[in-house]
N, C-alpha and C. Protein backbone atom coordinates (compact mmCIF):
# COMPACT_ATOMS: atom_id res chain seq x y z
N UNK A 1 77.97 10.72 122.60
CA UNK A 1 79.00 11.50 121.98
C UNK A 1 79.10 12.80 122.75
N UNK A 2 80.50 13.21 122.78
CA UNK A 2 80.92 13.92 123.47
C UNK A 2 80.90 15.85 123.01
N UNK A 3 80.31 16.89 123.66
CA UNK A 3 80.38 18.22 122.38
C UNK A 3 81.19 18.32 122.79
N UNK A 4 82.38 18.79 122.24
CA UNK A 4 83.67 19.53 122.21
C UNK A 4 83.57 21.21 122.28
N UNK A 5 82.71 21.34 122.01
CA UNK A 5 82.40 23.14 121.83
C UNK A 5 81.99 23.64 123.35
N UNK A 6 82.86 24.71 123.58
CA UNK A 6 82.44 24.97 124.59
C UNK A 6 81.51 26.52 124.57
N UNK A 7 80.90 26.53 125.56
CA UNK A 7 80.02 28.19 125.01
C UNK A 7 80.89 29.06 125.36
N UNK A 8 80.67 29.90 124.53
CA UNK A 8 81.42 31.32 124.77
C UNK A 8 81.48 32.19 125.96
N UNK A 9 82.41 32.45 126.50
CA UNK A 9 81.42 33.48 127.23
C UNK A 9 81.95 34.47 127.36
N UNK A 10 82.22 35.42 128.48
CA UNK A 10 82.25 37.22 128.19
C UNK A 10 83.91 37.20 128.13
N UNK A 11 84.74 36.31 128.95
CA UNK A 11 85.91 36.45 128.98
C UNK A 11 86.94 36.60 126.88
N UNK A 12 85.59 35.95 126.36
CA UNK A 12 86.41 35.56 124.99
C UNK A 12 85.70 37.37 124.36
N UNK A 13 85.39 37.77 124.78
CA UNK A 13 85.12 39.16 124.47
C UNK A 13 86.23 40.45 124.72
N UNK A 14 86.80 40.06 125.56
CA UNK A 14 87.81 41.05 126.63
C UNK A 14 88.60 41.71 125.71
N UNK A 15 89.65 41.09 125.08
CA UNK A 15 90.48 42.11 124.36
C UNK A 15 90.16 42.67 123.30
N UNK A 16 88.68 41.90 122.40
CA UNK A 16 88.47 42.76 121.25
C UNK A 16 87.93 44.32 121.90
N UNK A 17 87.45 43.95 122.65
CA UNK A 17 86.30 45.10 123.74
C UNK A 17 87.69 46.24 123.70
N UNK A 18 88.17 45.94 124.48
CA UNK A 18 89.72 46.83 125.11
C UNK A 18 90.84 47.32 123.86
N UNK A 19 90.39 46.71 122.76
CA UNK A 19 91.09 47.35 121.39
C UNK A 19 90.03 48.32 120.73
N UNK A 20 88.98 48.64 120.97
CA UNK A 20 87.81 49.54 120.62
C UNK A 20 88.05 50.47 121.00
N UNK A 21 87.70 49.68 122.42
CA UNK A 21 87.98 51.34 123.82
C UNK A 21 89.00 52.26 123.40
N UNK A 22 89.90 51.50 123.53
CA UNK A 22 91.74 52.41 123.25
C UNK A 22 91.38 53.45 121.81
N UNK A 23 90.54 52.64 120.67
CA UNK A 23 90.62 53.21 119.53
C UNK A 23 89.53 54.84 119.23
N UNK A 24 88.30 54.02 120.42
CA UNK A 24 87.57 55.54 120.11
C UNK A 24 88.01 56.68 121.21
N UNK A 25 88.92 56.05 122.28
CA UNK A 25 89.63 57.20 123.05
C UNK A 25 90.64 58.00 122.39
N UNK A 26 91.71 57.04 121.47
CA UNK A 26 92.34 58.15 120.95
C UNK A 26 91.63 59.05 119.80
N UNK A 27 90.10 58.91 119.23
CA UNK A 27 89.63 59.57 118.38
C UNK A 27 88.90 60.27 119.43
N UNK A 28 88.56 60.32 120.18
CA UNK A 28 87.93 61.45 121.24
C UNK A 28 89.14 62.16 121.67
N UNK A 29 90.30 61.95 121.97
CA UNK A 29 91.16 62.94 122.53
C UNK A 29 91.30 63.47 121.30
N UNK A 30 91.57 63.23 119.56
CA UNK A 30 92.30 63.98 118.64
C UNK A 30 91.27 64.78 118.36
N UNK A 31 89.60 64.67 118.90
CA UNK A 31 88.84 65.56 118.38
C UNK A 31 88.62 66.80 119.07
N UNK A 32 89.13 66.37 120.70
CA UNK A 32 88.53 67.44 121.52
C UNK A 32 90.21 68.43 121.46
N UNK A 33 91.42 67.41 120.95
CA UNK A 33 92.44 68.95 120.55
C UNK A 33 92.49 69.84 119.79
N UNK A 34 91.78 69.44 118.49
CA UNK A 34 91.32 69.63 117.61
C UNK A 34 90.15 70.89 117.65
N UNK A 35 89.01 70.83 118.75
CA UNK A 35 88.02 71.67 119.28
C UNK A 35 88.58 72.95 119.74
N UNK A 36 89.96 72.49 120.61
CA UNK A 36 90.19 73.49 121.58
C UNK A 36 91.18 73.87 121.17
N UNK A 37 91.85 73.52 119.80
CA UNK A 37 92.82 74.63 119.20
C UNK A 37 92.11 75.28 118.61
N UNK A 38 91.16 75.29 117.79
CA UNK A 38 90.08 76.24 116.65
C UNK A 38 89.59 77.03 117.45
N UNK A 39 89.29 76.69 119.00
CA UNK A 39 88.17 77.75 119.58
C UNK A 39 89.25 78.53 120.55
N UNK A 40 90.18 78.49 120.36
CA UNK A 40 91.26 79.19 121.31
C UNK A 40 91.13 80.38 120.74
N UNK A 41 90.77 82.00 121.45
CA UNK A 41 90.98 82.94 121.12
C UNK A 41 92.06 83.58 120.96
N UNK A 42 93.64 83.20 121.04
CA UNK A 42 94.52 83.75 121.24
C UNK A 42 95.53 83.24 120.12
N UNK A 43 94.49 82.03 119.47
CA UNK A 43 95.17 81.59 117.36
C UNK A 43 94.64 82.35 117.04
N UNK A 44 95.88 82.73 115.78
CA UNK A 44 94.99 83.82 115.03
C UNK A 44 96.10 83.49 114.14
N UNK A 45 95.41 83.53 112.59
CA UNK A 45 95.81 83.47 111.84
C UNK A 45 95.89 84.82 110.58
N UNK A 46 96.91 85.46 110.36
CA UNK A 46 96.78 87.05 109.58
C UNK A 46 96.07 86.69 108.51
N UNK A 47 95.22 87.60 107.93
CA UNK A 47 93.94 87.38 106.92
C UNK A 47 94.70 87.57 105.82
N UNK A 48 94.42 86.84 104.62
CA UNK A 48 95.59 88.35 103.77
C UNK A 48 96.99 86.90 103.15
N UNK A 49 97.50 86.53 104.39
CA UNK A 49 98.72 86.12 104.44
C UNK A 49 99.44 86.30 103.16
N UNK A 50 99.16 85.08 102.47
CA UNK A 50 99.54 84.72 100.82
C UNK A 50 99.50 85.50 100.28
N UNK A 51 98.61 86.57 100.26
CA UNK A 51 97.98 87.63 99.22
C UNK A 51 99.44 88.72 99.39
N UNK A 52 99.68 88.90 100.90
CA UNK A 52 100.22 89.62 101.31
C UNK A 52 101.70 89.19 101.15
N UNK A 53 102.24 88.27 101.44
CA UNK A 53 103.18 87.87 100.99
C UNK A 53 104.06 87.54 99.34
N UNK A 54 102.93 87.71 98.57
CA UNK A 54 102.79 87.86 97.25
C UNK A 54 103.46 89.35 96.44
N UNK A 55 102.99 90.10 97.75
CA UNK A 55 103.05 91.25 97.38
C UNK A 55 103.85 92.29 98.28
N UNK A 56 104.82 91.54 98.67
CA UNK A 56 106.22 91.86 99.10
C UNK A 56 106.72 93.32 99.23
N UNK A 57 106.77 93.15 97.79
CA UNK A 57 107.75 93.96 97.06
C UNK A 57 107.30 95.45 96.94
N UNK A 58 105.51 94.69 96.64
CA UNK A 58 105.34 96.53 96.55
C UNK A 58 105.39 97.12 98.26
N UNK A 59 104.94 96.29 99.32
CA UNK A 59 104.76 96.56 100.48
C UNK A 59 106.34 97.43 100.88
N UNK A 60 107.55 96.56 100.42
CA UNK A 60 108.33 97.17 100.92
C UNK A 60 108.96 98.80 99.89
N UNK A 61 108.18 99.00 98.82
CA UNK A 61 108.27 100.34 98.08
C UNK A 61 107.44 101.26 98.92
N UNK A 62 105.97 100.75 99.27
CA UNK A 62 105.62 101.79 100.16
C UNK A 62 106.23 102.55 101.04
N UNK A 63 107.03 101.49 102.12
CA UNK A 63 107.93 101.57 103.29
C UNK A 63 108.66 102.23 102.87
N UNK A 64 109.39 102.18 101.67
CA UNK A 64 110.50 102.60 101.37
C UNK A 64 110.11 104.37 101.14
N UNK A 65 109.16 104.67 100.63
CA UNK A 65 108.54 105.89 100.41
C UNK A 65 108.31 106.78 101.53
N UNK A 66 107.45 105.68 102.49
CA UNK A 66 106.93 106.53 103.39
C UNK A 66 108.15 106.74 104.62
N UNK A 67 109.64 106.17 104.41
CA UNK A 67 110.39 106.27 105.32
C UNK A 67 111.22 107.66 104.27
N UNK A 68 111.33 107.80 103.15
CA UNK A 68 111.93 108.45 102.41
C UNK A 68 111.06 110.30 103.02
N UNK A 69 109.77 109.83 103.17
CA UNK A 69 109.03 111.52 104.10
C UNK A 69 109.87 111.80 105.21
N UNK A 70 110.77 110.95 105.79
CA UNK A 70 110.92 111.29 106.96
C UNK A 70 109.69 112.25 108.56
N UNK A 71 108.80 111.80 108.12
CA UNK A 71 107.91 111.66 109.11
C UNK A 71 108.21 110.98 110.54
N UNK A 72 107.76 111.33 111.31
CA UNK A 72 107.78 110.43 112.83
C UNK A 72 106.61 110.84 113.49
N UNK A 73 106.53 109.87 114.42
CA UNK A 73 105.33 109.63 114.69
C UNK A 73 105.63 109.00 116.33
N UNK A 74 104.51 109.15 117.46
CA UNK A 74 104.55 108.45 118.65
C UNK A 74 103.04 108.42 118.72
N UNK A 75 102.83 107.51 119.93
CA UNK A 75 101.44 107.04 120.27
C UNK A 75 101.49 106.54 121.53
N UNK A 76 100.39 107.30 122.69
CA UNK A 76 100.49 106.62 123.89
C UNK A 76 98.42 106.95 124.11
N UNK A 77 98.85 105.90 124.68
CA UNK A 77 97.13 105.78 125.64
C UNK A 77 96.77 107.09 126.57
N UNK A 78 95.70 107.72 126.52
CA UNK A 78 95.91 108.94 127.30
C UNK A 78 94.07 108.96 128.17
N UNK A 79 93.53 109.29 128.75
CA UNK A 79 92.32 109.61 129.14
C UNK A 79 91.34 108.70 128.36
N UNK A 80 91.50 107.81 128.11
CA UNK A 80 90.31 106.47 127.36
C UNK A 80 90.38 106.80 125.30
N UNK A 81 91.75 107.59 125.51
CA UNK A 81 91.88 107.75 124.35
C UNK A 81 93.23 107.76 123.24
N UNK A 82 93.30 107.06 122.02
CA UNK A 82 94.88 106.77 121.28
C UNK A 82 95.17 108.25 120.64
N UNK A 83 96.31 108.52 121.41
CA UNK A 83 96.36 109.76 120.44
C UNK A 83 97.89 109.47 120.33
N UNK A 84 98.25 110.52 118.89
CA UNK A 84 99.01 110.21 117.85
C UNK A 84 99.68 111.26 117.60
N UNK A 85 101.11 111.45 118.01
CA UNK A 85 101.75 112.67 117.79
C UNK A 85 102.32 112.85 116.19
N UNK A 86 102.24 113.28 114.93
CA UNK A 86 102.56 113.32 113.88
C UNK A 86 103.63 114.56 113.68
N UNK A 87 104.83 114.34 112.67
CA UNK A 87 105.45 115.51 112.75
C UNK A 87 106.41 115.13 111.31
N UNK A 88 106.65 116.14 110.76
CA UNK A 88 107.62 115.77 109.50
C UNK A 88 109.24 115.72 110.02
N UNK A 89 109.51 115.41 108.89
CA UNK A 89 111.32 115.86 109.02
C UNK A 89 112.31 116.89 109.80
N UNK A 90 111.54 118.21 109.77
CA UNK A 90 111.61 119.50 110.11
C UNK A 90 111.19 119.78 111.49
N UNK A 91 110.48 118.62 112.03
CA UNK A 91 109.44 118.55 113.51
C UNK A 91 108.58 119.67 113.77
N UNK A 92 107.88 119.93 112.36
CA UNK A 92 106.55 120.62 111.88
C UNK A 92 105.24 119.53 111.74
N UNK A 93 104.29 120.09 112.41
CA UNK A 93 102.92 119.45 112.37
C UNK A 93 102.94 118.93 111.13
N UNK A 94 102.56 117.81 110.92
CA UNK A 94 101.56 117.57 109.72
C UNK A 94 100.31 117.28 109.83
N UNK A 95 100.18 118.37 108.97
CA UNK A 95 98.66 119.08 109.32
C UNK A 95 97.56 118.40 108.05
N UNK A 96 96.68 118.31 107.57
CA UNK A 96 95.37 117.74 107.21
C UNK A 96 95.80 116.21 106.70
N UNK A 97 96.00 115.61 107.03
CA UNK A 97 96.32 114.28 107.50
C UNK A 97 95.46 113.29 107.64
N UNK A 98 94.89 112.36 106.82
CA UNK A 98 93.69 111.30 107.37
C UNK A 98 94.56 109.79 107.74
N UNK A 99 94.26 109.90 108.76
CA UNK A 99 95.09 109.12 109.69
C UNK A 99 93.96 107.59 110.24
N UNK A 100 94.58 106.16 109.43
CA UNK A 100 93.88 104.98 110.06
C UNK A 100 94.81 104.30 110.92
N UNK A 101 94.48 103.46 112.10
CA UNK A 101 95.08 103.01 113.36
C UNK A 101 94.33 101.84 113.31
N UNK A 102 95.08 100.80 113.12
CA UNK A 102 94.65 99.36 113.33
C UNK A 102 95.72 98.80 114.58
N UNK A 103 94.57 98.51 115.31
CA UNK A 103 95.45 97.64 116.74
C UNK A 103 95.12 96.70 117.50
N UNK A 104 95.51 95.79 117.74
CA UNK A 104 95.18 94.56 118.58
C UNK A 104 96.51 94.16 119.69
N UNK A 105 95.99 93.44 120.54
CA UNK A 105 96.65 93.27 122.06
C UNK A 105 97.67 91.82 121.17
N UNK A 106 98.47 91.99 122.12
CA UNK A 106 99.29 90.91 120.81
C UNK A 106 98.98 89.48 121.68
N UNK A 107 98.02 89.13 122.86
CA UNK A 107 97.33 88.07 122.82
C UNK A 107 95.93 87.73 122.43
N UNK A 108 95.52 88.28 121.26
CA UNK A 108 94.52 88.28 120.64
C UNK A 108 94.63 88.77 119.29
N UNK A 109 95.66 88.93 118.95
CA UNK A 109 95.82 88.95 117.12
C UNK A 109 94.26 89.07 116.32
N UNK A 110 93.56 88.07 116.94
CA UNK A 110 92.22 88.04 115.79
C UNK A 110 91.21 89.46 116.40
N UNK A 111 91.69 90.05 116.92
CA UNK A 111 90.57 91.39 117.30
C UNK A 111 91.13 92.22 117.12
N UNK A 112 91.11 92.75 115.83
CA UNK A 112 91.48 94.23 115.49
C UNK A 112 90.65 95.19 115.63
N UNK A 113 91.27 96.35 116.26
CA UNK A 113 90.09 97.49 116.42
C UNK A 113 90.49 98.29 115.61
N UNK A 114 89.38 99.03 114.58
CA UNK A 114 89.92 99.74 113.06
C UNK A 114 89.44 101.45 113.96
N UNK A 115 90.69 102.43 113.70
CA UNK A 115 89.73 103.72 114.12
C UNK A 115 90.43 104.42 113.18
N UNK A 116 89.76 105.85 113.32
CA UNK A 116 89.83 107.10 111.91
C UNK A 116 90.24 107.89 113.36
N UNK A 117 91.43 108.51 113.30
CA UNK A 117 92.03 109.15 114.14
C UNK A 117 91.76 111.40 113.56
N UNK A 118 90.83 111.82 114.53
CA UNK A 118 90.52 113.09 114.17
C UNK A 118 91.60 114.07 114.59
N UNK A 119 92.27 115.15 113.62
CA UNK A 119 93.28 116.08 114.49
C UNK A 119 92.35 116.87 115.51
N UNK A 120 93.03 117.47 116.83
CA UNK A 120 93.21 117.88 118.09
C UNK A 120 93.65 119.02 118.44
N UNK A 121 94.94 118.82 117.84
CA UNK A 121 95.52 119.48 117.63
C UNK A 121 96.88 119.87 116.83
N UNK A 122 97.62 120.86 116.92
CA UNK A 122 98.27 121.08 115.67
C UNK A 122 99.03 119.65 114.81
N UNK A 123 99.57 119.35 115.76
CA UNK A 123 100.23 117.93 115.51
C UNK A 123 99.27 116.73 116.22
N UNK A 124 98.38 116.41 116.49
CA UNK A 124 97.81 115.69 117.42
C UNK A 124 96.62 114.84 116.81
N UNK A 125 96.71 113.68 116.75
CA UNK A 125 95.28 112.79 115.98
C UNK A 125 94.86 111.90 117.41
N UNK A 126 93.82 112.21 117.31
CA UNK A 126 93.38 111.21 118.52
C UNK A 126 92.18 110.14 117.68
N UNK A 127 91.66 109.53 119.06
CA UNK A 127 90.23 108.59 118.83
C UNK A 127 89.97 107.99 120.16
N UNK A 128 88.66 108.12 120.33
CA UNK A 128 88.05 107.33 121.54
C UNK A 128 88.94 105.80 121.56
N UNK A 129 89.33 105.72 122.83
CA UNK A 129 89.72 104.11 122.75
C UNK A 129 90.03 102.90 124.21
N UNK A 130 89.04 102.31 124.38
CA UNK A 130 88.71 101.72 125.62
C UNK A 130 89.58 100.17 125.67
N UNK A 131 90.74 100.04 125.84
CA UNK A 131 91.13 98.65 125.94
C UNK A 131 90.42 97.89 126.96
N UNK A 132 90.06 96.28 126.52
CA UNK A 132 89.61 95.52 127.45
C UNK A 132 90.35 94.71 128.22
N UNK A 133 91.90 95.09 128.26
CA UNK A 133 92.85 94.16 128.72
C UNK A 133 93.87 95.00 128.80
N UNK A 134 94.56 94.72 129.89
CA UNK A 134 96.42 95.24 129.58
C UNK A 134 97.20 94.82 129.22
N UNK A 135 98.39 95.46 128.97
CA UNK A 135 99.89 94.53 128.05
C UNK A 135 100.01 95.25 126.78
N UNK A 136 100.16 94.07 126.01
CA UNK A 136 101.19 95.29 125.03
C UNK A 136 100.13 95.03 123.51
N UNK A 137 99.88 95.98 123.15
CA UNK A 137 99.21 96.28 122.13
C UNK A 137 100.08 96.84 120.86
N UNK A 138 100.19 96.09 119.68
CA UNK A 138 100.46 96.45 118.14
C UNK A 138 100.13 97.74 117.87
N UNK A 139 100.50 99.05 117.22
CA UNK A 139 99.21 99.96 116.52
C UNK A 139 100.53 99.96 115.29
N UNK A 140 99.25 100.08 114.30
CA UNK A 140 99.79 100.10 112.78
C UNK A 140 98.85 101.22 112.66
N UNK A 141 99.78 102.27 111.99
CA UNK A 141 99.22 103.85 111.31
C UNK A 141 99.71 103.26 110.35
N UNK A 142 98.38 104.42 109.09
CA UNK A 142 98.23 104.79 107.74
C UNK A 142 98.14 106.15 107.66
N UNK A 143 99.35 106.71 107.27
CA UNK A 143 98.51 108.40 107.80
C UNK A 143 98.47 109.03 105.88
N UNK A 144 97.68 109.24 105.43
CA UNK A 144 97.91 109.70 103.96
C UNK A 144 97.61 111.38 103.88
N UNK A 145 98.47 112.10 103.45
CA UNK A 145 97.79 113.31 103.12
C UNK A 145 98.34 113.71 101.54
N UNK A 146 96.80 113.84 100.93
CA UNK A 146 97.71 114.46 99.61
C UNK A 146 98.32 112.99 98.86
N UNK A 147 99.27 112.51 97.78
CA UNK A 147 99.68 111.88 97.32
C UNK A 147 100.69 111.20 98.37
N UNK A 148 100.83 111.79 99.75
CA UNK A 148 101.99 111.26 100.45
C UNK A 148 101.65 109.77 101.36
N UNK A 149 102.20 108.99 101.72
CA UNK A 149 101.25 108.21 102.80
C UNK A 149 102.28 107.64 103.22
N UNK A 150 102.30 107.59 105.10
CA UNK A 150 103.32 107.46 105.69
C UNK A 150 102.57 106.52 106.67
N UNK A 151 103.78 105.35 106.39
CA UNK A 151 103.75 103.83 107.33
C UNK A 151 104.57 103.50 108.85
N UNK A 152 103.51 103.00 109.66
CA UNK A 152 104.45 103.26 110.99
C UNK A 152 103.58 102.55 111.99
N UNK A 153 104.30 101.62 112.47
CA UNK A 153 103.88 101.14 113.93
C UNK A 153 104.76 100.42 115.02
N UNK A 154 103.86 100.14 115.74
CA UNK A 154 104.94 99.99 117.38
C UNK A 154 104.25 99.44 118.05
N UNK A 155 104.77 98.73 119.36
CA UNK A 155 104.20 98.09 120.47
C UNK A 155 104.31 99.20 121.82
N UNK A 156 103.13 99.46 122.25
CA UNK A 156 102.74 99.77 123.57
C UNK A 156 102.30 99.32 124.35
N UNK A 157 102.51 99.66 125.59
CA UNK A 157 101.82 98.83 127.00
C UNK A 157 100.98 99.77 127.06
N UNK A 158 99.85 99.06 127.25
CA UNK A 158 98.66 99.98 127.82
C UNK A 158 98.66 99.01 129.12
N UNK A 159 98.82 99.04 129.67
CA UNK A 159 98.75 98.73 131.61
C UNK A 159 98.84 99.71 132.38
N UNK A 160 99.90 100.83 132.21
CA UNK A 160 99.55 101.99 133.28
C UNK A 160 98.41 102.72 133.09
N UNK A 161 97.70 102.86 132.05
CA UNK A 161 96.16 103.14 132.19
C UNK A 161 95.52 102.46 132.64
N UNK A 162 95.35 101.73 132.60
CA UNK A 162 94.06 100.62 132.66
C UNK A 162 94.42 100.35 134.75
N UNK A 163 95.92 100.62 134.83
CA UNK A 163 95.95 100.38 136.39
C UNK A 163 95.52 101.74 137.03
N UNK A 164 95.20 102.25 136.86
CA UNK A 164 94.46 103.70 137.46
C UNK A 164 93.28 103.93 138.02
């Protein structure tokens, strides 16, 4: 009598093999995009968001207040340091002033540098401040004096310092 069975051999393996492969490659590519979007320093996600978005309304009463001071304000990079020209309505100093400066390079969102800006002079708040990069940097002032508190920020290039 004749076996009909023939043995197996590696060829009857081939395509289950090659439907694996394909399957743990595309789970190795979705993990390593996955790696290298989370560890990308230049995502950044605002802390806050929801919270902040929640709270709209009062954000834009502040604004609305602190634009109602008519205050103005400029800021340029000077000698390794942010200084902060402050001035009221009248383009009189405003004088005892506690002044916070939050700023980050706007390709790095997630590195904020927090400083307490000291007056200088009459109108003048400075703070030590060493950028590690050039381009254009966010600064968000808080300047409060007294019951008043005045909101304000802008984009600067810090590159002509840093090219010196």
């Amino acid at each position: 009598m004749a076996d009909d069975r023939t043995p197996m051999t590696s060829r009857g393996y081939q395509w289950p093999l090659l439907v694996v492969a394909l399957l743990v490659a595309q789970v190795a590519l979705g993990a390593t995009a996955a790696y290298l979007s989370v560890r990308d320093p230049a995502h950044t996600v605002t802390p806050g968001y929801h919270a902040k978005a929640l709270a709209w309304e009062d954000q834009a009463k502040r604004q609305a207040a602190s634009d109602h001071l008519g205050w103005r304000a400029g800021a340029e990079f000077r000698n390794g340091h942010l200084q902060l020209r402050l001035v009221d309505r009248d383009g009189l100093p405003v004088r005892g002033a506690i002044v916070d400066v939050a700023l980050f390079h706007h390709a790095r969102g997630k590195d904020v540098v927090k400083l307490n800006l000291l007056p200088t002079a009459a109108d003048v708040y400075t703070a030590p401040f060493h950028a590690d990069r050039a381009g254009l940097w966010e600064i968000r002032v808080t300047a409060t004096r007294g019951r008043d508190q005045f909101l304000w920020s802008e984009t600067r290039d810090h590159s002509a310092e840093l090219a010196r």
